[in-house]
PDB file of N, CA and C in Angstrom:
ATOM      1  N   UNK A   1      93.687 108.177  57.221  1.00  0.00           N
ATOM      2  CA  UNK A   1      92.605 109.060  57.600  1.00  0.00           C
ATOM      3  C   UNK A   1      92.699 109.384  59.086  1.00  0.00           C
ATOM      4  N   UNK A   2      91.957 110.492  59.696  1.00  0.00           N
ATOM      5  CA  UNK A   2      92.056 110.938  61.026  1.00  0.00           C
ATOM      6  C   UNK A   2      91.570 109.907  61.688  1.00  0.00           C
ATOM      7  N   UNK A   3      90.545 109.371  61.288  1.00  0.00           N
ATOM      8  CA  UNK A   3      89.616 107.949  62.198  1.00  0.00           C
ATOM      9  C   UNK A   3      90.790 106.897  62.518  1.00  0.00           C
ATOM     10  N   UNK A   4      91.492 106.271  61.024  1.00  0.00           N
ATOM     11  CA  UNK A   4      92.678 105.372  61.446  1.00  0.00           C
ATOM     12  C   UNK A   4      93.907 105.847  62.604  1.00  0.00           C
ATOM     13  N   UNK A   5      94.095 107.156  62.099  1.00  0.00           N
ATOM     14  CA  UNK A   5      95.471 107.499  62.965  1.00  0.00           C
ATOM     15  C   UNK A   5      94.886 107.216  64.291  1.00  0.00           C
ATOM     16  N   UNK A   6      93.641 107.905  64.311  1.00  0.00           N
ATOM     17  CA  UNK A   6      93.293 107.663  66.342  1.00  0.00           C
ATOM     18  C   UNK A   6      93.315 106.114  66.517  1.00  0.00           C
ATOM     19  N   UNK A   7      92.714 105.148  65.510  1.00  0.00           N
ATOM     20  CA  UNK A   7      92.948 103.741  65.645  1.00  0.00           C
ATOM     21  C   UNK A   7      94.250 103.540  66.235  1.00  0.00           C
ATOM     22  N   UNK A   8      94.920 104.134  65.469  1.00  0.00           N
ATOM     23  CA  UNK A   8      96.226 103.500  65.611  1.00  0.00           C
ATOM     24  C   UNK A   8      97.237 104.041  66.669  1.00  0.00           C
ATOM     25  N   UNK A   9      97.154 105.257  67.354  1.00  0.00           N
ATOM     26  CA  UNK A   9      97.001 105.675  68.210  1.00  0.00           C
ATOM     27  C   UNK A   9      96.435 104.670  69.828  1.00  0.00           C
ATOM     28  N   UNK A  10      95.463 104.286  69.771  1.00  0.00           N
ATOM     29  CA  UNK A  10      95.101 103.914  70.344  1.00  0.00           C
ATOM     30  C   UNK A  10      95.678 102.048  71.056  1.00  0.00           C
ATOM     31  N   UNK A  11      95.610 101.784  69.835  1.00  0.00           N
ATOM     32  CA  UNK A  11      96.262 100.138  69.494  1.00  0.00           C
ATOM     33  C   UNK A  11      97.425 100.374  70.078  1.00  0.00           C
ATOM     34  N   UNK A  12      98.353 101.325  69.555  1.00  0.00           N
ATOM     35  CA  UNK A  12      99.567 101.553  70.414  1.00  0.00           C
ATOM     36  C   UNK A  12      99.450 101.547  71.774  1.00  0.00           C
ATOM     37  N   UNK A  13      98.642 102.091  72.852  1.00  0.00           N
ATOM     38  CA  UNK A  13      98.684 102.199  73.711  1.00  0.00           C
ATOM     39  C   UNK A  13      98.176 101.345  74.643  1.00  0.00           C
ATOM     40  N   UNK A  14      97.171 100.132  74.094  1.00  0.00           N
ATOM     41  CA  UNK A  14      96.532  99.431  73.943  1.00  0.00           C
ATOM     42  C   UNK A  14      98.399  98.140  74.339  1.00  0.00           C
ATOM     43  N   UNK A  15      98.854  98.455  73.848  1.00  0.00           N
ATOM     44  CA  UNK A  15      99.577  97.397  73.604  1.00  0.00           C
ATOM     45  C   UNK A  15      99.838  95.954  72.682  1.00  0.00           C
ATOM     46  N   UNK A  16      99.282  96.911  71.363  1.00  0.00           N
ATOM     47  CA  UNK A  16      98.683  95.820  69.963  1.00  0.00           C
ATOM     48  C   UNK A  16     100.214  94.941  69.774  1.00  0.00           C
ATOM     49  N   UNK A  17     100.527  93.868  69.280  1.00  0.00           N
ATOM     50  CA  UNK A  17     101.344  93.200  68.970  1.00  0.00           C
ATOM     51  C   UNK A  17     101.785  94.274  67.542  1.00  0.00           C
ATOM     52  N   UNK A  18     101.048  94.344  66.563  1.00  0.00           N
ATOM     53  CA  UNK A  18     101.162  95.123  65.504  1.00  0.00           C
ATOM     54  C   UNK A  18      99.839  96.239  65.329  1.00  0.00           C
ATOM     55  N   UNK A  19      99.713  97.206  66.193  1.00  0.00           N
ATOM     56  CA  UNK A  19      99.078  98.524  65.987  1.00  0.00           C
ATOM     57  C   UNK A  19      98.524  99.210  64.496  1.00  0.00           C
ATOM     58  N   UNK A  20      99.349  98.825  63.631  1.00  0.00           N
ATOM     59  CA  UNK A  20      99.066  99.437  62.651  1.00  0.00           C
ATOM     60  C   UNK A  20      98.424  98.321  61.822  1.00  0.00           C
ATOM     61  N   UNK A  21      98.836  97.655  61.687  1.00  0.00           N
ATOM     62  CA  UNK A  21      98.243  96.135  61.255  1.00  0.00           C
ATOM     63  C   UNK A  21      96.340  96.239  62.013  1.00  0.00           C
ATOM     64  N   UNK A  22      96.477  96.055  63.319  1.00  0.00           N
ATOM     65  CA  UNK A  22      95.427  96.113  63.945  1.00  0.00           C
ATOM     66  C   UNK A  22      94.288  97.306  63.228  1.00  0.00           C
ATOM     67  N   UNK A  23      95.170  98.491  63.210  1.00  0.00           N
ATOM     68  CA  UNK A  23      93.996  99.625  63.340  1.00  0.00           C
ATOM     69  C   UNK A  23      93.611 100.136  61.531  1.00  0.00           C
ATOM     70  N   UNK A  24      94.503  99.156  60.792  1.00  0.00           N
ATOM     71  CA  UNK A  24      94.158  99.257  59.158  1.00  0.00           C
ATOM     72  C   UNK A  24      93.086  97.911  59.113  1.00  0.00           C
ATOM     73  N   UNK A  25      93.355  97.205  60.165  1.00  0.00           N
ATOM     74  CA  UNK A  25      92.040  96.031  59.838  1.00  0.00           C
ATOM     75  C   UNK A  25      90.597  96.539  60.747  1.00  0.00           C
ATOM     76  N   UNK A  26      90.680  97.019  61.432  1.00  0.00           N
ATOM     77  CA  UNK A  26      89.508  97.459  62.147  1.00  0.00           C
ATOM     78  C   UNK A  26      89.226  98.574  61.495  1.00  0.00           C
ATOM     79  N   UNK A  27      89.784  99.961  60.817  1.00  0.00           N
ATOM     80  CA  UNK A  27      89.458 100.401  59.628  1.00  0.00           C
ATOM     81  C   UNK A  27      88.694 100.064  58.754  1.00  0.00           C
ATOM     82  N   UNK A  28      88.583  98.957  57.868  1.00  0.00           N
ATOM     83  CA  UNK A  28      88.270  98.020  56.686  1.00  0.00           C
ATOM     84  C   UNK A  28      86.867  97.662  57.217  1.00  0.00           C
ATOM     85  N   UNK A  29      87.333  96.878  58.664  1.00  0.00           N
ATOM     86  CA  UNK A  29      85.785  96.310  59.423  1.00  0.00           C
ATOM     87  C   UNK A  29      84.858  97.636  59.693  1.00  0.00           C
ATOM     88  N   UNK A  30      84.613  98.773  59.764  1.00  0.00           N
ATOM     89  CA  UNK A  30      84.138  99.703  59.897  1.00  0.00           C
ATOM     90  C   UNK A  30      83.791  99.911  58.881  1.00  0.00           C
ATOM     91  N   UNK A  31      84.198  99.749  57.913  1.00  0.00           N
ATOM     92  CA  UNK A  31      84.276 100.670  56.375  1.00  0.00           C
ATOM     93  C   UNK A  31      83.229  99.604  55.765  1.00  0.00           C
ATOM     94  N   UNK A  32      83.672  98.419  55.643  1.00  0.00           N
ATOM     95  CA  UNK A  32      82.436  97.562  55.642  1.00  0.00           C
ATOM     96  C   UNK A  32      81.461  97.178  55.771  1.00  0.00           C
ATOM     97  N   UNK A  33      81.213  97.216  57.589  1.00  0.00           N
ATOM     98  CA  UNK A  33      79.701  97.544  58.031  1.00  0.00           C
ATOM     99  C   UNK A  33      79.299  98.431  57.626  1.00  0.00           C
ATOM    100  N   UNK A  34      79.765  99.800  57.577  1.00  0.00           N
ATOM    101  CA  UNK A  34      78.890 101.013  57.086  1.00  0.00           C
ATOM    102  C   UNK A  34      78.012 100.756  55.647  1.00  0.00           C
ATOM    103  N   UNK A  35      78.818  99.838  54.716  1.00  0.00           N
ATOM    104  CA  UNK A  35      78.895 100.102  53.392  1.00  0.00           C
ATOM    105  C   UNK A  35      77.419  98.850  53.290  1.00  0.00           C
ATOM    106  N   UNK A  36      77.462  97.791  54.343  1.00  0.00           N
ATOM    107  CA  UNK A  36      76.816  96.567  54.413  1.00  0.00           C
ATOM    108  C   UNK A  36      75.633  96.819  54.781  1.00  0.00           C
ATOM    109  N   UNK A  37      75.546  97.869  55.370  1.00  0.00           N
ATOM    110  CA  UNK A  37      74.137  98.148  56.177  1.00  0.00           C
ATOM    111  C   UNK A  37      73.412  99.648  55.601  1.00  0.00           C
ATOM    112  N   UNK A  38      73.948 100.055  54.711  1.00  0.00           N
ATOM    113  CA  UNK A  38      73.737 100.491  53.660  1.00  0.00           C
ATOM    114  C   UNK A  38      73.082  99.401  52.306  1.00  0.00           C
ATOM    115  N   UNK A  39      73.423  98.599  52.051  1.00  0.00           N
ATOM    116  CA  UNK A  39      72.954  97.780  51.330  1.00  0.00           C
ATOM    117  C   UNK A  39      71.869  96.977  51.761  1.00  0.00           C
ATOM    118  N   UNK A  40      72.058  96.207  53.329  1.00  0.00           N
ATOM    119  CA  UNK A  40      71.574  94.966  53.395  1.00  0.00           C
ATOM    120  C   UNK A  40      70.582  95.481  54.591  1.00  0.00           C
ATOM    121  N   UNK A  41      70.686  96.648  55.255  1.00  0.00           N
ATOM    122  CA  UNK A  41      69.539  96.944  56.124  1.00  0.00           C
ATOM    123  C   UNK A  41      70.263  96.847  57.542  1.00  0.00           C
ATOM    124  N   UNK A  42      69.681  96.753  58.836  1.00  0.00           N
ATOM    125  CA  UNK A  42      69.921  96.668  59.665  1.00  0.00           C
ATOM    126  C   UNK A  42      70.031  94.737  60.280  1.00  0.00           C
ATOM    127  N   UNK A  43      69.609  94.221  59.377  1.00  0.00           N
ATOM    128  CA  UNK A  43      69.209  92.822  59.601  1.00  0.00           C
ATOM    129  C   UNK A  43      70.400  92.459  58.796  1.00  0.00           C
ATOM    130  N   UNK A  44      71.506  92.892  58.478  1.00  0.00           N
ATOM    131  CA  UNK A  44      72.613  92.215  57.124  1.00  0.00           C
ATOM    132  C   UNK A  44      74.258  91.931  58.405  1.00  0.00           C
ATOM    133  N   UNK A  45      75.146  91.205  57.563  1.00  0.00           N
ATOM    134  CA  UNK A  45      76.063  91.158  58.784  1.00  0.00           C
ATOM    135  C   UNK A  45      76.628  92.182  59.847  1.00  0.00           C
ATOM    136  N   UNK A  46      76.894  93.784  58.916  1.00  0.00           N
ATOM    137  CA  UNK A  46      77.160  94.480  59.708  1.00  0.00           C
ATOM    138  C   UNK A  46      76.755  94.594  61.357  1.00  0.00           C
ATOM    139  N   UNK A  47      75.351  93.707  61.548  1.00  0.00           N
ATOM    140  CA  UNK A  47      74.732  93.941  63.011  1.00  0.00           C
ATOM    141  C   UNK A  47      76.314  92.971  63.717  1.00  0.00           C
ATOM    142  N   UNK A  48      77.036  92.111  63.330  1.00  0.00           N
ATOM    143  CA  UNK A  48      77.779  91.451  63.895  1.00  0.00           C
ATOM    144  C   UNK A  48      79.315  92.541  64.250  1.00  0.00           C
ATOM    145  N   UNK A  49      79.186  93.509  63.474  1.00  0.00           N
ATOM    146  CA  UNK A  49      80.508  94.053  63.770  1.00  0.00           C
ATOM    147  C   UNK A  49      81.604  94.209  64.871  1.00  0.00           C
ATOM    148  N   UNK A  50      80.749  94.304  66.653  1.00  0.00           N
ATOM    149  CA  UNK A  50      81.289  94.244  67.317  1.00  0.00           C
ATOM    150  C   UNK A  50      81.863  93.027  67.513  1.00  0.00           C
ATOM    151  N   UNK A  51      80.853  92.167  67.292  1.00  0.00           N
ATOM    152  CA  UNK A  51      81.866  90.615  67.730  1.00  0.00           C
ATOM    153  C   UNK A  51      83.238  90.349  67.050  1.00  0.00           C
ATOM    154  N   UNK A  52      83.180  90.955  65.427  1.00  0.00           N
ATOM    155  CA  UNK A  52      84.081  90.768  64.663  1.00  0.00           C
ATOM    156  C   UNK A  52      85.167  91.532  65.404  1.00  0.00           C
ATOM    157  N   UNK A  53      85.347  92.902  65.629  1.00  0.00           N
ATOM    158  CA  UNK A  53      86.102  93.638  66.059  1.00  0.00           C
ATOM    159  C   UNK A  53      86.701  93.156  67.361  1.00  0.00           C
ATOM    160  N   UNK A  54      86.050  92.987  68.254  1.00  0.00           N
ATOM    161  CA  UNK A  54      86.695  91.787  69.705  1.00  0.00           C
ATOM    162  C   UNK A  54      87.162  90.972  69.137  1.00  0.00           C
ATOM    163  N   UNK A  55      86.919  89.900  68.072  1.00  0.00           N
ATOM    164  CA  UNK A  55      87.482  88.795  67.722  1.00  0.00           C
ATOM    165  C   UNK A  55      88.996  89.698  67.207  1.00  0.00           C
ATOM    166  N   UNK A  56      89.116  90.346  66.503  1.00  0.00           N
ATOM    167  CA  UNK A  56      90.484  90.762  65.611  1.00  0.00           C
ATOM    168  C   UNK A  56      91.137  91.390  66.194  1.00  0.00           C
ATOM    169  N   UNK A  57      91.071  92.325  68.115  1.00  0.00           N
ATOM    170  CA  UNK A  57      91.405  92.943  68.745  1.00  0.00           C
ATOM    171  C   UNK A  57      92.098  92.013  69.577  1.00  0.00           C
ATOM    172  N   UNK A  58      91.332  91.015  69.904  1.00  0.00           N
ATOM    173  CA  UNK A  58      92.078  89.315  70.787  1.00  0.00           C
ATOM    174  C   UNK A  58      92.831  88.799  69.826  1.00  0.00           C
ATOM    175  N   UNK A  59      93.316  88.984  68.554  1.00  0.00           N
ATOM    176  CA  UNK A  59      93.761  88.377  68.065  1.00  0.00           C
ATOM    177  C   UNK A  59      95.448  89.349  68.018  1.00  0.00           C
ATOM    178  N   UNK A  60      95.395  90.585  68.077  1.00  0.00           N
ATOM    179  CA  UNK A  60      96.625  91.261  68.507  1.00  0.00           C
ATOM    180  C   UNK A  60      97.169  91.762  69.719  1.00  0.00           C
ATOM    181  N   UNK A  61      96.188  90.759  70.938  1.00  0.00           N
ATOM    182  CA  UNK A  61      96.676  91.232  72.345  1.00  0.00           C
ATOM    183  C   UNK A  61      98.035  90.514  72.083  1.00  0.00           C
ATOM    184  N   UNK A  62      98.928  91.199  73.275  1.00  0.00           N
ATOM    185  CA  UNK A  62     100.250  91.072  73.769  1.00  0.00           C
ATOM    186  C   UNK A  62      99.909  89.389  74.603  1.00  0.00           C
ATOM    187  N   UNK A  63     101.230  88.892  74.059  1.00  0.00           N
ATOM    188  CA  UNK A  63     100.786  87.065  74.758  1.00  0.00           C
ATOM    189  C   UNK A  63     101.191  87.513  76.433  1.00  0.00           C
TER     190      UNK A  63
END
């Protein structure tokens, strides 16, 4: 999708260990919250998304 390519786009430049890896999982995490907070309200995990996303973004920095 256009949203991923700019992900991935970005991750690249970013200097992701694996960019595409990165920006198909932060994809998913997006796709999720949307879908979660749709269901579960504003009070459901989605409110955590950013932390998740820093957590999985530190997890493909360059050592």
């Amino acid at each position: 999708t256009e949203q991923r390519d700019r992900l991935a786009a970005l991750c690249t430049a970013a200097g992701a260990t694996d960019p595409n890896l990165l920006a198909d999982t932060l994809s998913l995490l997006l796709e999720g919250a949307r879908v979660n907070r749709q269901a579960t309200g504003a009070d459901g995990s989605s409110r955590r998304l950013r932390e998740s996303c820093n957590a999985t973004i530190k997890a493909f920095a360059p050592s």
